[in-house]
PDB file of N, CA and C in Angstrom:
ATOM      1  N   UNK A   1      16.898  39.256 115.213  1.00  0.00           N
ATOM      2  CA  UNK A   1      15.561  38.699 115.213  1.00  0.00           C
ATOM      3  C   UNK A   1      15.396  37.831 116.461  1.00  0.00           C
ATOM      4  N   UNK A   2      14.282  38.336 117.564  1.00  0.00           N
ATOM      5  CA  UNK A   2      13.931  37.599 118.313  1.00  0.00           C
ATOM      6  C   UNK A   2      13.691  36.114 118.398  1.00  0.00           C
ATOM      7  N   UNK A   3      13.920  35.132 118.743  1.00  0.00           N
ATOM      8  CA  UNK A   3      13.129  33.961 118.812  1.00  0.00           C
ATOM      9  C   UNK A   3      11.640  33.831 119.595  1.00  0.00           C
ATOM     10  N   UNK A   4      10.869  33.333 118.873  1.00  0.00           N
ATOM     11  CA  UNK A   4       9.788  33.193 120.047  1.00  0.00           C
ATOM     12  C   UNK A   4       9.203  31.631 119.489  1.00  0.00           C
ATOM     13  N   UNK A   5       7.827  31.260 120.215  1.00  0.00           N
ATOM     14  CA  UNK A   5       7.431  30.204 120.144  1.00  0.00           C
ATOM     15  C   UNK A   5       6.991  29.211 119.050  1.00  0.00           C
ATOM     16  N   UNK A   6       5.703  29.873 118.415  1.00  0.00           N
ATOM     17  CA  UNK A   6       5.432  29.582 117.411  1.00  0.00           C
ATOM     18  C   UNK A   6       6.538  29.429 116.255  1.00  0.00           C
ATOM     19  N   UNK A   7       6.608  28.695 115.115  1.00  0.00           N
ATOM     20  CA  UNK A   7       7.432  28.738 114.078  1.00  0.00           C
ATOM     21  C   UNK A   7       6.368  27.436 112.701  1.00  0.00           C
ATOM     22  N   UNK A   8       6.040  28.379 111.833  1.00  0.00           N
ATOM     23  CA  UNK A   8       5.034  27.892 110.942  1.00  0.00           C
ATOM     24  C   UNK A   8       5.456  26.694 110.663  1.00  0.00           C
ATOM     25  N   UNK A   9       7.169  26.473 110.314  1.00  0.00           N
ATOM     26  CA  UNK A   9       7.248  25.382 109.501  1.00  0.00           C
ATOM     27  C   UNK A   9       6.722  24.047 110.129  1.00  0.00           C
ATOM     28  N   UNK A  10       6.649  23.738 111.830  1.00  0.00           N
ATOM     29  CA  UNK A  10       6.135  23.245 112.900  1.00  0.00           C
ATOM     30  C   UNK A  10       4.900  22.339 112.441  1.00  0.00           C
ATOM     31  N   UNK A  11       3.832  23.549 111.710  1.00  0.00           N
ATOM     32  CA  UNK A  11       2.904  22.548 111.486  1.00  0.00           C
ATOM     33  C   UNK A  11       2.927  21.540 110.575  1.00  0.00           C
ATOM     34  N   UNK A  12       3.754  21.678 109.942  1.00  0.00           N
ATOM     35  CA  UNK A  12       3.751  20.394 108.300  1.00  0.00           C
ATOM     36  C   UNK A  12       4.597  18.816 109.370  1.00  0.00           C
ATOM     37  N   UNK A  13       4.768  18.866 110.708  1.00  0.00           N
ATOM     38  CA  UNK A  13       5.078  18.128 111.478  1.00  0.00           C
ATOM     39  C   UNK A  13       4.519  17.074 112.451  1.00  0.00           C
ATOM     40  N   UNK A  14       3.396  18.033 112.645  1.00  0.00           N
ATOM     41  CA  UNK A  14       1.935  17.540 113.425  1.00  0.00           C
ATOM     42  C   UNK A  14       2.494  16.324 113.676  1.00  0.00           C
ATOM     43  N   UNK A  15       2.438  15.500 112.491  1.00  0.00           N
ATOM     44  CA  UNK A  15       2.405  13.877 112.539  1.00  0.00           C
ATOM     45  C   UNK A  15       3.148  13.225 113.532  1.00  0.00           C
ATOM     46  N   UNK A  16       4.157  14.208 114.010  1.00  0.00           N
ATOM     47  CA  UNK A  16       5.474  13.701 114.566  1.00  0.00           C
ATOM     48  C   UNK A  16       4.777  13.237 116.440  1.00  0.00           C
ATOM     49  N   UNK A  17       3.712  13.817 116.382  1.00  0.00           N
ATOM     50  CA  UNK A  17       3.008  13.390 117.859  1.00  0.00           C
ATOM     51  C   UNK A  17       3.250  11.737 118.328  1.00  0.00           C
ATOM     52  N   UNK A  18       2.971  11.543 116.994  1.00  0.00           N
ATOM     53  CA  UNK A  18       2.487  10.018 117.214  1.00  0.00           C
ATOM     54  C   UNK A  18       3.740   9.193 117.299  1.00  0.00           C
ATOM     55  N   UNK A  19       4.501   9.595 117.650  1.00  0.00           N
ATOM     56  CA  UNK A  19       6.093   8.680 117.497  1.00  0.00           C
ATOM     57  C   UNK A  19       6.498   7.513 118.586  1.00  0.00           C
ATOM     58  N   UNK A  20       5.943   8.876 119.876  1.00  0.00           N
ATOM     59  CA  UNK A  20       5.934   7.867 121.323  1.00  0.00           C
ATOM     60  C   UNK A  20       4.932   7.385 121.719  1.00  0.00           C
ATOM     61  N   UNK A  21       3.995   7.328 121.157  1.00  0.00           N
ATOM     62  CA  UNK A  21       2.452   6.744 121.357  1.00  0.00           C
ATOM     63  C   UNK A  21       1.705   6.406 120.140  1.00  0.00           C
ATOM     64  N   UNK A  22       2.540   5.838 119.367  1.00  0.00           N
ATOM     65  CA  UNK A  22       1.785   6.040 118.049  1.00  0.00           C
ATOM     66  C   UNK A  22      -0.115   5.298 117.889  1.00  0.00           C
ATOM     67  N   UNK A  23      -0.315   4.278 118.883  1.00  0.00           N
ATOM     68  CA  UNK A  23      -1.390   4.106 119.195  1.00  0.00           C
ATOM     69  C   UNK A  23      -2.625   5.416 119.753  1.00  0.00           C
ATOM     70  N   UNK A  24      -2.097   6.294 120.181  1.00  0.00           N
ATOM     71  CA  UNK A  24      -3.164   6.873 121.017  1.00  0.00           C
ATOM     72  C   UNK A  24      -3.194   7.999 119.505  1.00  0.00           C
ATOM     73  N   UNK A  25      -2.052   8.395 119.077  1.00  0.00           N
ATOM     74  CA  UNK A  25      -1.772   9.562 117.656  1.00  0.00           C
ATOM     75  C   UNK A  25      -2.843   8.843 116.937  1.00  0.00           C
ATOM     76  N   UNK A  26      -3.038   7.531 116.285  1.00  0.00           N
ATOM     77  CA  UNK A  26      -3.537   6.569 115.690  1.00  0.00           C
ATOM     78  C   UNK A  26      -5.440   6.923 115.253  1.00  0.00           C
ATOM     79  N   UNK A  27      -5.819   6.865 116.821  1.00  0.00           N
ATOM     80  CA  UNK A  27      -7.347   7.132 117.231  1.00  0.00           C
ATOM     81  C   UNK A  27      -7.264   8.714 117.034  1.00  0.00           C
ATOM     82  N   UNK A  28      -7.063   9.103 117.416  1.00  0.00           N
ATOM     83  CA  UNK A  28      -6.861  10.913 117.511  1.00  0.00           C
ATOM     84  C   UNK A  28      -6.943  11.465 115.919  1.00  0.00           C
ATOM     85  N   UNK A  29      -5.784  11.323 114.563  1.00  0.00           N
ATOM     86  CA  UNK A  29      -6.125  11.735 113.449  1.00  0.00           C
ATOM     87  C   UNK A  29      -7.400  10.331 113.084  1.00  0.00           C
ATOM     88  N   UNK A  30      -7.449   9.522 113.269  1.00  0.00           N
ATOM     89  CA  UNK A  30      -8.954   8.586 112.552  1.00  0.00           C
ATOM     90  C   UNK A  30     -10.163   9.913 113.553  1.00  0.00           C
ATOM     91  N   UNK A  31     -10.026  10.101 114.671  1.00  0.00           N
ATOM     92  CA  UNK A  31     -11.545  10.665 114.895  1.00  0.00           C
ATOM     93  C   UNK A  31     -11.462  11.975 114.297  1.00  0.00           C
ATOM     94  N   UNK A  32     -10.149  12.852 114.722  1.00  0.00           N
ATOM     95  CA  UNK A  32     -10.220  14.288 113.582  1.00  0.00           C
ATOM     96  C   UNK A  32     -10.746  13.783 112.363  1.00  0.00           C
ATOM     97  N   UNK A  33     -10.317  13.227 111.667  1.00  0.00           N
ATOM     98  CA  UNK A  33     -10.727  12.596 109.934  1.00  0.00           C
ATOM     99  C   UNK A  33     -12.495  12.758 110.274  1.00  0.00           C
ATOM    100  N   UNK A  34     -12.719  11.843 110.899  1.00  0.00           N
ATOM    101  CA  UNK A  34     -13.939  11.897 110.792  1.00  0.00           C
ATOM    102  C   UNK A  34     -14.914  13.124 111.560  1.00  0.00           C
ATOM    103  N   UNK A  35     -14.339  13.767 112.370  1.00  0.00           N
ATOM    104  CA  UNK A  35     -14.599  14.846 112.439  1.00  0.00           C
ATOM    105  C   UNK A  35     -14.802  15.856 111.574  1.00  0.00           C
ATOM    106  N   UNK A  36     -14.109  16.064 110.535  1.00  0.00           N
ATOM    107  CA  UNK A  36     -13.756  17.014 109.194  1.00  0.00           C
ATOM    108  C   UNK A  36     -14.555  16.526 108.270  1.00  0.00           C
ATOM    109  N   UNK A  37     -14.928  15.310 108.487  1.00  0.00           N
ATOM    110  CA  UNK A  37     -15.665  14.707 107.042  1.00  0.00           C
ATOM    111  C   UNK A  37     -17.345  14.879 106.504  1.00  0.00           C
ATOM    112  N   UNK A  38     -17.258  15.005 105.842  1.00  0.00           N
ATOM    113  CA  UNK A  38     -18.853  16.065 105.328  1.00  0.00           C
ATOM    114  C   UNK A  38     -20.052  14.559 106.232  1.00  0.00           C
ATOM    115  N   UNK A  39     -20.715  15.747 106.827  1.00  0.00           N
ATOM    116  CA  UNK A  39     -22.076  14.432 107.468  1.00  0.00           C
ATOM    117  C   UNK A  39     -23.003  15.761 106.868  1.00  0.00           C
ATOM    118  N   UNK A  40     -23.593  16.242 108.063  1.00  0.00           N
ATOM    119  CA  UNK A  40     -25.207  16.736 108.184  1.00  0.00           C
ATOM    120  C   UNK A  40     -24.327  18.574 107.885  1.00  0.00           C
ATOM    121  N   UNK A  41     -22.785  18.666 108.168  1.00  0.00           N
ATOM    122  CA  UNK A  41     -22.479  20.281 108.242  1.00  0.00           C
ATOM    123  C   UNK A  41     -21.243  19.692 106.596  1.00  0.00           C
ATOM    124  N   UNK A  42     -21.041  20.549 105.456  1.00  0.00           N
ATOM    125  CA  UNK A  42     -20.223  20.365 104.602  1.00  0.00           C
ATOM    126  C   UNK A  42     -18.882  20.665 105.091  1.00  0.00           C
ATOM    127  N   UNK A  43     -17.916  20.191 104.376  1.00  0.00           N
ATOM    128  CA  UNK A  43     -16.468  20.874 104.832  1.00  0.00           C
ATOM    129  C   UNK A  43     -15.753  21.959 104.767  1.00  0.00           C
ATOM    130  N   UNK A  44     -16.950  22.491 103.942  1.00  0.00           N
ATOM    131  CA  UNK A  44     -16.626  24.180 104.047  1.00  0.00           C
ATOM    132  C   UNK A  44     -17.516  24.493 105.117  1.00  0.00           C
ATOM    133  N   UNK A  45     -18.475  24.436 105.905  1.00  0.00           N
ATOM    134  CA  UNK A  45     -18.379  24.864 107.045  1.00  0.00           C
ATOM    135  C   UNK A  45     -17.852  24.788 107.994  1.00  0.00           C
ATOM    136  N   UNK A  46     -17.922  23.308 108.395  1.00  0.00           N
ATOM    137  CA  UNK A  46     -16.583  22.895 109.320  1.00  0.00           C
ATOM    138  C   UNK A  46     -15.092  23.690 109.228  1.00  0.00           C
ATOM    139  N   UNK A  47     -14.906  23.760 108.313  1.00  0.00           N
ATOM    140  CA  UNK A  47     -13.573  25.045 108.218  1.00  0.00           C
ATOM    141  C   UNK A  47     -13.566  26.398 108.652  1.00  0.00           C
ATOM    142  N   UNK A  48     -14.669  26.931 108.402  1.00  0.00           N
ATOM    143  CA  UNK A  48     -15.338  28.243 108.648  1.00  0.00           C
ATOM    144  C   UNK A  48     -15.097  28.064 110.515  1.00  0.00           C
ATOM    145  N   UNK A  49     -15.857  27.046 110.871  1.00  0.00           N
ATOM    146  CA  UNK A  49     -16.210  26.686 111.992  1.00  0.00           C
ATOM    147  C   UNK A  49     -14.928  26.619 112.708  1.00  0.00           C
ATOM    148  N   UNK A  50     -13.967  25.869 112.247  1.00  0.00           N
ATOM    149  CA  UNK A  50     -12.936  25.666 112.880  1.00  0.00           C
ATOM    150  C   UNK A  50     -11.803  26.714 112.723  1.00  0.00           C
ATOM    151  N   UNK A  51     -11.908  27.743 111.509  1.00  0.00           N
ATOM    152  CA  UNK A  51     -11.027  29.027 111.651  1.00  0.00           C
ATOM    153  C   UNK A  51     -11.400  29.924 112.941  1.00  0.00           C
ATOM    154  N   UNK A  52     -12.977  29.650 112.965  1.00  0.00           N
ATOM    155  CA  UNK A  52     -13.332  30.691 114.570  1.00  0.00           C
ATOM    156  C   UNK A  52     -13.066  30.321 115.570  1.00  0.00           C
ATOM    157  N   UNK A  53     -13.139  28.732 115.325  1.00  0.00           N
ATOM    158  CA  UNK A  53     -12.346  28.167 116.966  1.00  0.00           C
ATOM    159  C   UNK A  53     -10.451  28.607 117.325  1.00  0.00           C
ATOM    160  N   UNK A  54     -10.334  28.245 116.095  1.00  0.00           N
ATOM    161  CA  UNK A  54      -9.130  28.873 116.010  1.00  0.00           C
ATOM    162  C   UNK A  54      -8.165  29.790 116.789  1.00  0.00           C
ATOM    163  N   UNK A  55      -9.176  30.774 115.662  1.00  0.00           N
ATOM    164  CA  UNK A  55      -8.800  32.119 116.651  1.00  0.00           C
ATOM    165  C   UNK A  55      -9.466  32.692 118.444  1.00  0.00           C
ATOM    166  N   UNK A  56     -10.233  32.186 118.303  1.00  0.00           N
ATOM    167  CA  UNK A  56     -10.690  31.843 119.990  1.00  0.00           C
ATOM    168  C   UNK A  56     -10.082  31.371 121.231  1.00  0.00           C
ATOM    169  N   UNK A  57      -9.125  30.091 120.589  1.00  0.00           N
ATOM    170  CA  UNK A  57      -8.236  29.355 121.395  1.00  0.00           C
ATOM    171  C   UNK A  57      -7.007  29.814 120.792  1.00  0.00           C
ATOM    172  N   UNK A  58      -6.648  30.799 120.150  1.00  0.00           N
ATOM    173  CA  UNK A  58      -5.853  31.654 119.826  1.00  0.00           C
ATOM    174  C   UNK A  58      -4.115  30.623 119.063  1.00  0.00           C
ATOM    175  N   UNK A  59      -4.713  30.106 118.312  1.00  0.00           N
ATOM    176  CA  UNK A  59      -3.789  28.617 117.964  1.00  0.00           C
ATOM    177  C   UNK A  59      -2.998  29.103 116.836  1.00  0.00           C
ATOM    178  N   UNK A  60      -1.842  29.886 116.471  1.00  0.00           N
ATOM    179  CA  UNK A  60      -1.514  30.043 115.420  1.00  0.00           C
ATOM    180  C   UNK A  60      -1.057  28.781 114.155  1.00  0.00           C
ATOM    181  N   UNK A  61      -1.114  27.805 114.757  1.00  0.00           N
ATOM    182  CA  UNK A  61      -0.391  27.001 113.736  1.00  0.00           C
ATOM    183  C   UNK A  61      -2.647  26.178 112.903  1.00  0.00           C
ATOM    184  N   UNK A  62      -3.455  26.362 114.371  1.00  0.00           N
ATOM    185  CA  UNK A  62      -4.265  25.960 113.623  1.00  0.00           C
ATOM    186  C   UNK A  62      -5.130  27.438 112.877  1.00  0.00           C
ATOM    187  N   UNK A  63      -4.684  28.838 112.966  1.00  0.00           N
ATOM    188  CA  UNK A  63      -5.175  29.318 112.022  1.00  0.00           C
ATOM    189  C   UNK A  63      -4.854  29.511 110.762  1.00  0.00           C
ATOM    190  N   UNK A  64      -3.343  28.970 110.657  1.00  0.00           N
ATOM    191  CA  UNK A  64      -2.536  29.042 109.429  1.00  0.00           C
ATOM    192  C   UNK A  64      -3.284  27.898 108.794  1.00  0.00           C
ATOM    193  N   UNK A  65      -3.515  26.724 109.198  1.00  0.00           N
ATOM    194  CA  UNK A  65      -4.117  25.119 108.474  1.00  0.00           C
ATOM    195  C   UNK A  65      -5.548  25.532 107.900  1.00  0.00           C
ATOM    196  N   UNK A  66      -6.452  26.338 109.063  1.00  0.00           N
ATOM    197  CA  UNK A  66      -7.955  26.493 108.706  1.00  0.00           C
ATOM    198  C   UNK A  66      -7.657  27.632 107.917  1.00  0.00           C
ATOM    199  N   UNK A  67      -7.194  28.950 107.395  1.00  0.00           N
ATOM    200  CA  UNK A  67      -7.246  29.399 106.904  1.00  0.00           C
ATOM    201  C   UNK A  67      -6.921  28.925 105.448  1.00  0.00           C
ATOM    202  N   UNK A  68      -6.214  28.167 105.261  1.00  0.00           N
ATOM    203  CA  UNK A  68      -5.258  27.397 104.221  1.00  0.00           C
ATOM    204  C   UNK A  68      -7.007  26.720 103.817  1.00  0.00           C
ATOM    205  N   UNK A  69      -7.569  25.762 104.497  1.00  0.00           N
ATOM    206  CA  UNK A  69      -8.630  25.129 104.537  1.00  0.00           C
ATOM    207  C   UNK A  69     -10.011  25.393 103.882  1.00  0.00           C
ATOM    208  N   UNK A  70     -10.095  26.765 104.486  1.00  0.00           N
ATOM    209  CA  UNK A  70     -11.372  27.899 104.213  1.00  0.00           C
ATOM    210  C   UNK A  70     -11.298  28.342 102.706  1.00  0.00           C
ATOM    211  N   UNK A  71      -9.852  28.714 102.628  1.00  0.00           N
ATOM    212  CA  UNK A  71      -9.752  28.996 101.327  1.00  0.00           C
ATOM    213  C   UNK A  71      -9.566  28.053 100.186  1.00  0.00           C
ATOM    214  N   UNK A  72      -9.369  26.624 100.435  1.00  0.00           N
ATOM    215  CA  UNK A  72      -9.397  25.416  99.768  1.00  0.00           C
ATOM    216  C   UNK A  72     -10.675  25.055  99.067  1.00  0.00           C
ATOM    217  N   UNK A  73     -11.620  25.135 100.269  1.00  0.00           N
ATOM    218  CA  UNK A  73     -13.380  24.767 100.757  1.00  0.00           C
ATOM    219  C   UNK A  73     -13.784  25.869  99.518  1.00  0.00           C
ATOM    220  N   UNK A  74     -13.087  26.923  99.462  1.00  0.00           N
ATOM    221  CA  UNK A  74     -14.025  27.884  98.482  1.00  0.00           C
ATOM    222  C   UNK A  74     -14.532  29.127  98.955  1.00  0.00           C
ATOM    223  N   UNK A  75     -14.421  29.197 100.715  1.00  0.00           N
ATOM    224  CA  UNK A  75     -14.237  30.704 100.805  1.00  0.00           C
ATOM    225  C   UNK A  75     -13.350  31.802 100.673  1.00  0.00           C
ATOM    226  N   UNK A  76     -14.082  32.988 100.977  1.00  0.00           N
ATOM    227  CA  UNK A  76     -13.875  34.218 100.396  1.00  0.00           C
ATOM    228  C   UNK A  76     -12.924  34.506 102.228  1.00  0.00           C
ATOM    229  N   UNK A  77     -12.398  35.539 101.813  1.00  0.00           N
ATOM    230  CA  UNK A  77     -11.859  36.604 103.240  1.00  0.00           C
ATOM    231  C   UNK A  77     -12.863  37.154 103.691  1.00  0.00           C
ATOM    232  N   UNK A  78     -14.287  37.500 103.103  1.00  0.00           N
ATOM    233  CA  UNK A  78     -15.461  38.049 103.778  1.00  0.00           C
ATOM    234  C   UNK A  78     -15.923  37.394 104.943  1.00  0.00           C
ATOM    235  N   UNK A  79     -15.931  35.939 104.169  1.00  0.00           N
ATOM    236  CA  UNK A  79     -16.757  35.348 104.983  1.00  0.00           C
ATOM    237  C   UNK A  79     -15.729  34.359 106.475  1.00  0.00           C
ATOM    238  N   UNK A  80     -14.391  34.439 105.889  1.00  0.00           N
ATOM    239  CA  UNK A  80     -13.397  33.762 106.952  1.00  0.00           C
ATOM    240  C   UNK A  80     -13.621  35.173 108.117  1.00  0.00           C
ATOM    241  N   UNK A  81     -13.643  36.070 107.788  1.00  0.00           N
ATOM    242  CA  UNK A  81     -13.356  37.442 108.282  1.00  0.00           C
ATOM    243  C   UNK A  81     -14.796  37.280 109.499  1.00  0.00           C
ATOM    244  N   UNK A  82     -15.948  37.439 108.816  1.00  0.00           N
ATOM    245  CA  UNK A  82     -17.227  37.077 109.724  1.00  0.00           C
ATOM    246  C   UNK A  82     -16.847  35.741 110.609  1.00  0.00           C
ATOM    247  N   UNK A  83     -16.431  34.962 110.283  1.00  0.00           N
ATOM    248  CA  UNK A  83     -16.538  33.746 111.096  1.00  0.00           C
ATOM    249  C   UNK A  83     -15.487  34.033 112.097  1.00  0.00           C
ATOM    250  N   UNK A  84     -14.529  35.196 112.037  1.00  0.00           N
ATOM    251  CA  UNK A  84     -13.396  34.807 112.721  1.00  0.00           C
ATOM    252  C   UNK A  84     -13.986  36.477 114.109  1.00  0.00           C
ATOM    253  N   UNK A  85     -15.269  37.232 113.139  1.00  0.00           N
ATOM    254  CA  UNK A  85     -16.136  37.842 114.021  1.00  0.00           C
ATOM    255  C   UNK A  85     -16.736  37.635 115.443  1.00  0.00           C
ATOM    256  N   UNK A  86     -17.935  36.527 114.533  1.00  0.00           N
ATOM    257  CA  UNK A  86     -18.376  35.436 115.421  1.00  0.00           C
ATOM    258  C   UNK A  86     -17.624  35.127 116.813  1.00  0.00           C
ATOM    259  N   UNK A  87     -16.617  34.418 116.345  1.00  0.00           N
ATOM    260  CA  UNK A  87     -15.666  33.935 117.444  1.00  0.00           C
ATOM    261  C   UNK A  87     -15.423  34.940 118.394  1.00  0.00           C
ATOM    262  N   UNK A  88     -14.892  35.784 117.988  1.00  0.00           N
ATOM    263  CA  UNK A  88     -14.713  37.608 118.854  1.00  0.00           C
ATOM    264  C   UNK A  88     -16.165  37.524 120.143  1.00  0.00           C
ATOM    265  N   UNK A  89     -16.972  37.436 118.833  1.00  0.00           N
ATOM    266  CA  UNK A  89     -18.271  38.207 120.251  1.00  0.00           C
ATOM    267  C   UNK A  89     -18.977  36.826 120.820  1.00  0.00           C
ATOM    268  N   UNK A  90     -18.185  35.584 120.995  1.00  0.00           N
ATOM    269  CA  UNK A  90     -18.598  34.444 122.382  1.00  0.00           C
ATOM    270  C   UNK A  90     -17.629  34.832 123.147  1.00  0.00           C
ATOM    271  N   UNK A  91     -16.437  34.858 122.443  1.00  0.00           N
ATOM    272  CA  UNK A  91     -15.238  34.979 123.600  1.00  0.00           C
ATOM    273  C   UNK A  91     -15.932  36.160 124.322  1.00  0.00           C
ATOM    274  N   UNK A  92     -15.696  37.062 123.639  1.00  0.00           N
ATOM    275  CA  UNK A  92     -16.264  38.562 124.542  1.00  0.00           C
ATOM    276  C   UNK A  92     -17.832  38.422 125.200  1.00  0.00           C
ATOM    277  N   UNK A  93     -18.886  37.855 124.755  1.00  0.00           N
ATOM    278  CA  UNK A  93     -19.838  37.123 125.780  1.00  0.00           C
ATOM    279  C   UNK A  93     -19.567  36.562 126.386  1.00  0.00           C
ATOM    280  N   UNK A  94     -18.718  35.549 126.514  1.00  0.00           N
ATOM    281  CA  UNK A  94     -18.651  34.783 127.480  1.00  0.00           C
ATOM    282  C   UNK A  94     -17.524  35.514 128.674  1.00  0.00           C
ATOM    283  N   UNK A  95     -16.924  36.313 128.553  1.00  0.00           N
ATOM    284  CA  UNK A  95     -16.367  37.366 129.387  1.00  0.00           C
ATOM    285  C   UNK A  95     -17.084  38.257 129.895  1.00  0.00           C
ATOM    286  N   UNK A  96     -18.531  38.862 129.882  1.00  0.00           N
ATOM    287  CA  UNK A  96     -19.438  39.198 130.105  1.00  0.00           C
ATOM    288  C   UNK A  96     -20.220  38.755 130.931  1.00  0.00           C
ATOM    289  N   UNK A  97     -20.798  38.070 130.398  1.00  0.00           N
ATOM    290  CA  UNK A  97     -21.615  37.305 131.338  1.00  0.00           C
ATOM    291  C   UNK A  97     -21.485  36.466 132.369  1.00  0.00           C
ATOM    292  N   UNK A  98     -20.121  36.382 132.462  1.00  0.00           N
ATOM    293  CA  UNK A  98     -19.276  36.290 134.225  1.00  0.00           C
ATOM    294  C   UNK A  98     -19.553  36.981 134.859  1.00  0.00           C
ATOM    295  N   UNK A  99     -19.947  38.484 134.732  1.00  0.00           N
ATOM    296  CA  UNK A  99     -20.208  39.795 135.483  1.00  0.00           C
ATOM    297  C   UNK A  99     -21.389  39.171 135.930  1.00  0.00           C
ATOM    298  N   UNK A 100     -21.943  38.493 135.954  1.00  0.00           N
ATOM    299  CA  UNK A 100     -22.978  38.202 136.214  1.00  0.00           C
ATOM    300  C   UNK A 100     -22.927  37.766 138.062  1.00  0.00           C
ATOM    301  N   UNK A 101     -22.069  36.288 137.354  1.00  0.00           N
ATOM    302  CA  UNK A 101     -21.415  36.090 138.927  1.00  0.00           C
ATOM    303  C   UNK A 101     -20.762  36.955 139.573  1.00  0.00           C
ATOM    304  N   UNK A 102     -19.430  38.037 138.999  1.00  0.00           N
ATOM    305  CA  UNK A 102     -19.496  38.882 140.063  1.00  0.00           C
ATOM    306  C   UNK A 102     -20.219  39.867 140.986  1.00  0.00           C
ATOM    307  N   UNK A 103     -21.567  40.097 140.171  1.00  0.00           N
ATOM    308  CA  UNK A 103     -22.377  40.891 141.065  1.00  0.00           C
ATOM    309  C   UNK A 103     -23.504  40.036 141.554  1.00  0.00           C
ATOM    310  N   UNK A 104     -23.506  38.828 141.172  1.00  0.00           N
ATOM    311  CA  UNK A 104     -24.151  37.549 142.801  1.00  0.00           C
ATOM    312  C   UNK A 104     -23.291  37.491 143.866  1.00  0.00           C
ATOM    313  N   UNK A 105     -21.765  37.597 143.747  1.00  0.00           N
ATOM    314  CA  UNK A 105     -21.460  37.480 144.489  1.00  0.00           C
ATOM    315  C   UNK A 105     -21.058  39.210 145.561  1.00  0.00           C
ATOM    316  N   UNK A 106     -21.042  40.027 145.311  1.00  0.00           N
ATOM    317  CA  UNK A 106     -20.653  41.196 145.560  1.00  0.00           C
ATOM    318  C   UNK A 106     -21.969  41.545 146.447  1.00  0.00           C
ATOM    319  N   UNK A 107     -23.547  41.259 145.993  1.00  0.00           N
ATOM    320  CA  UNK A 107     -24.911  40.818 146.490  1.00  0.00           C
ATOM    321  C   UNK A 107     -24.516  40.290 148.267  1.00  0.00           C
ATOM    322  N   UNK A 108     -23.895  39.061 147.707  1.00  0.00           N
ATOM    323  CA  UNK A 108     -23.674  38.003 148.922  1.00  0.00           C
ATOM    324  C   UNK A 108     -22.933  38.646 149.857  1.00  0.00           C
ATOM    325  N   UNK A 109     -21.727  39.141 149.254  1.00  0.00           N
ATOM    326  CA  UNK A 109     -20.996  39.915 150.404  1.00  0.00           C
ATOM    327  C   UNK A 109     -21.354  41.582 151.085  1.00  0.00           C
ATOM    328  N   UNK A 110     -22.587  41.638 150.559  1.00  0.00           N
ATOM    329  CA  UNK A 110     -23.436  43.107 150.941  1.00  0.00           C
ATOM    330  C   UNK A 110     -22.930  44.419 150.562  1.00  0.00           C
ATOM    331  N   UNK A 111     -22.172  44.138 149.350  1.00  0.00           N
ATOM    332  CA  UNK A 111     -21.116  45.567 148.608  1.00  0.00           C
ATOM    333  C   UNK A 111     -22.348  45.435 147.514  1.00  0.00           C
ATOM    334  N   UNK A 112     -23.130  44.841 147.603  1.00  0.00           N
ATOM    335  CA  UNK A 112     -23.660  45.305 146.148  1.00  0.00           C
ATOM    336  C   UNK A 112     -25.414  45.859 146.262  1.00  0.00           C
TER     337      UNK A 112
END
């Protein structure tokens, strides 16, 4: 069995950030907290929300937590599944619509 990077048990560790800075770890889970905490969006969206970021920024240890999360909150795999959609087609828009700049610039250099 290969070794590679990721290793799940990792995340039940998180905390361990804060050891050599435990001041700056300190502010960081208080603003996550309040980040997560139901205002104007519930915490089942915010989960939803944050499984698509997730997988976007391609984070395995935070899709294992938001998935864990989503399904806590009360969703379904339908709807983690759509949200983790979503995420798919910005990334892939936003890879797109760079083409944009390459053919301003291709314009500029008279190839286009």
């Amino acid at each position: 069995m290969s070794e590679h990077y990721y290793h799940a048990p990792d995340l039940a560790r998180f905390s361990e950030i804060g050891e050599d800075a435990p001041h700056l770890a300190e502010k960081f889970f208080d603003w996550y907290g309040a980040v997560f905490a139901e205002g104007a969006l519930t915490e089942r969206e915010k989960a939803l929300i944050a499984l698509g970021v997730a997988h976007a920024v391609q984070c395995p240890y935070c899709i294992d937590a938001y998935t864990e999360a989503c399904l806590e909150q009360g969703s379904d795999t339908e709807e983690m599944t759509e949200a983790v959609h979503v995420a798919a087609a910005i990334r892939g828009g936003a890879s797109l619509v760079h083409g944009v700049q390459m053919r301003n610039r291709s314009r500029q250099l008279g190839m286009g």
